[in-house]
Structure formats: structure tokens, C-alpha cells
C-alpha atoms as a PDB file:
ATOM      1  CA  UNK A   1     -94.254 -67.491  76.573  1.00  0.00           C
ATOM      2  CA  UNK A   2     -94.660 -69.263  73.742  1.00  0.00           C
ATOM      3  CA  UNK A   3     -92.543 -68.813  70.197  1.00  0.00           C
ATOM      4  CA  UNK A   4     -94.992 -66.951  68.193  1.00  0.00           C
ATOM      5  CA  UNK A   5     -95.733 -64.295  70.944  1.00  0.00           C
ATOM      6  CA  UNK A   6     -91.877 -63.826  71.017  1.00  0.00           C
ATOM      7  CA  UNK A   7     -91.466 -63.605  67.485  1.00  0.00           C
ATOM      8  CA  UNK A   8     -94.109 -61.469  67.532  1.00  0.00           C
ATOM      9  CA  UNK A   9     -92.941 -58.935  70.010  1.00  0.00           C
ATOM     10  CA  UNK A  10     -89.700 -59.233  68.298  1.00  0.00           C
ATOM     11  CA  UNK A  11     -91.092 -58.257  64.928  1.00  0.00           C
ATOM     12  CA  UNK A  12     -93.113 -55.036  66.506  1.00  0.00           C
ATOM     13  CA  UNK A  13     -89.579 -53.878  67.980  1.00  0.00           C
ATOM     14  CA  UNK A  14     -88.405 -53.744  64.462  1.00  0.00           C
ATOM     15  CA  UNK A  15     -88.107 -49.943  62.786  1.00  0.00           C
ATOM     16  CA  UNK A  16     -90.868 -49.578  59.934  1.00  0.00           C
ATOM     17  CA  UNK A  17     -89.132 -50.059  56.705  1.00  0.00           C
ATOM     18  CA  UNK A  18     -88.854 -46.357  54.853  1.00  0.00           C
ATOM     19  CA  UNK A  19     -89.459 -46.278  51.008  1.00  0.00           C
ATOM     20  CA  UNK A  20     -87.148 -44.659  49.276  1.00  0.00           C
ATOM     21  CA  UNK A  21     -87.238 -42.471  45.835  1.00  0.00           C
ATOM     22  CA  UNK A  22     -85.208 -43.219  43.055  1.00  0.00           C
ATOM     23  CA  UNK A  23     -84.505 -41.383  40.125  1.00  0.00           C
ATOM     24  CA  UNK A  24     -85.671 -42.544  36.683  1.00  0.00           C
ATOM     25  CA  UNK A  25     -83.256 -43.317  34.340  1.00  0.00           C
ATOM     26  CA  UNK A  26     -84.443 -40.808  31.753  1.00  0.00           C
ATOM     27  CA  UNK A  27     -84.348 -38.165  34.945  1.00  0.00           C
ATOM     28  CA  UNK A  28     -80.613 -39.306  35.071  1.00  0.00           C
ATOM     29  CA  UNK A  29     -79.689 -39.087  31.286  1.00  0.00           C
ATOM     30  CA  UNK A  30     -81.093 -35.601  30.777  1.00  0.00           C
ATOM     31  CA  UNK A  31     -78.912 -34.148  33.726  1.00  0.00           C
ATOM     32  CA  UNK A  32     -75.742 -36.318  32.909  1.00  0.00           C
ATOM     33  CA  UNK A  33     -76.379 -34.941  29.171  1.00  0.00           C
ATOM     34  CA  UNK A  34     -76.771 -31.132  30.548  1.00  0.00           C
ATOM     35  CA  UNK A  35     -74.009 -31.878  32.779  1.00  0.00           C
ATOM     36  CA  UNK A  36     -71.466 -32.920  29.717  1.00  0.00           C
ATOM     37  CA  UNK A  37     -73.030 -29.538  27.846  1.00  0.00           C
ATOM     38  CA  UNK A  38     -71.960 -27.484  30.155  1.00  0.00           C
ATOM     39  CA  UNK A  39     -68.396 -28.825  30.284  1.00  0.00           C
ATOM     40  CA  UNK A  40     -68.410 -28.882  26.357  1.00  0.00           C
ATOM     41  CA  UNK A  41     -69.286 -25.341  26.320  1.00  0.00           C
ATOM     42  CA  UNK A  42     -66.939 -24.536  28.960  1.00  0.00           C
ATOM     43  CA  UNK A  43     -64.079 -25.782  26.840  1.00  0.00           C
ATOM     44  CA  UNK A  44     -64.938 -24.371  23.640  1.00  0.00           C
ATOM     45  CA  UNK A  45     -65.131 -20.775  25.425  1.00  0.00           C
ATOM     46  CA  UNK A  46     -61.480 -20.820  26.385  1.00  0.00           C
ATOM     47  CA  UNK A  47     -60.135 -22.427  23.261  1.00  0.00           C
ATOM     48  CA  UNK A  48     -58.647 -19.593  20.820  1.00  0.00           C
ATOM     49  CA  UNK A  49     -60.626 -18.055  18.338  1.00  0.00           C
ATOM     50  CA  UNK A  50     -58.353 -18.079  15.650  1.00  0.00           C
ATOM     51  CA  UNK A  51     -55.209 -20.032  14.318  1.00  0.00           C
ATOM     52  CA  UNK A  52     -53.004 -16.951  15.250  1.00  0.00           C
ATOM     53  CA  UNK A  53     -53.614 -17.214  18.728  1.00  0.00           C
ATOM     54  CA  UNK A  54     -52.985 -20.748  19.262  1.00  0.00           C
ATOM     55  CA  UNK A  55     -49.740 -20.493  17.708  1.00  0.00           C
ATOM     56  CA  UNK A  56     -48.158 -17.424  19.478  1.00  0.00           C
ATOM     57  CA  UNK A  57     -49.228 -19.192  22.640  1.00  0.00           C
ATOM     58  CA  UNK A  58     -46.596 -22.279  21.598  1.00  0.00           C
END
């Protein structure tokens, strides 16, 4: 058997390579952007409306 049949056979035993999708950056940036909204807005709702509240709370 000679050393290209070999490497050959060797090469067909391999698994076929599987492409992968990535994201795209701007895919990324909108969602990390919504993502920060959401935990801005989060905050704000349980802050105290007023000045009164925040200071009976101390």
C-alpha cells in the first residue's frame, strides 16, 4: 500500500467539517442594547416616585 492510498483512506475516515452560523455584530448590538433597556426600565420602575418616599424609607 503505498502512502498516498493511506493518506487517502485516512482523509475519507475524517468527519465532514460542519459550517457554522455566527451572529453579526450589528445582530449582537441591537439585542445587548434591548437587553440593557430592559434592565434600565426595570430599575426606574421600582425607584420612588417622589422625594417623600425615598426618605421615609431611610
Amino acid at each position: 500500500m503505498s502512502i498516498s492510498a493511506t493518506l487517502s483512506s485516512a482523509l475519507n475516515r475524517l468527519p465532514d467539517l460542519v459550517a457554522i452560523q455566527a451572529p453579526e455584530p450589528s445582530n449582537f448590538a441591537l439585542f445587548s442594547l434591548g437587553v440593557v433597556g430592559v434592565m434600565l426600565g426595570r430599575r426606574v420602575a421600582r425607584k420612588p416616585k417622589n422625594a417623600d418616599q425615598a426618605n421615609s424609607q431611610d
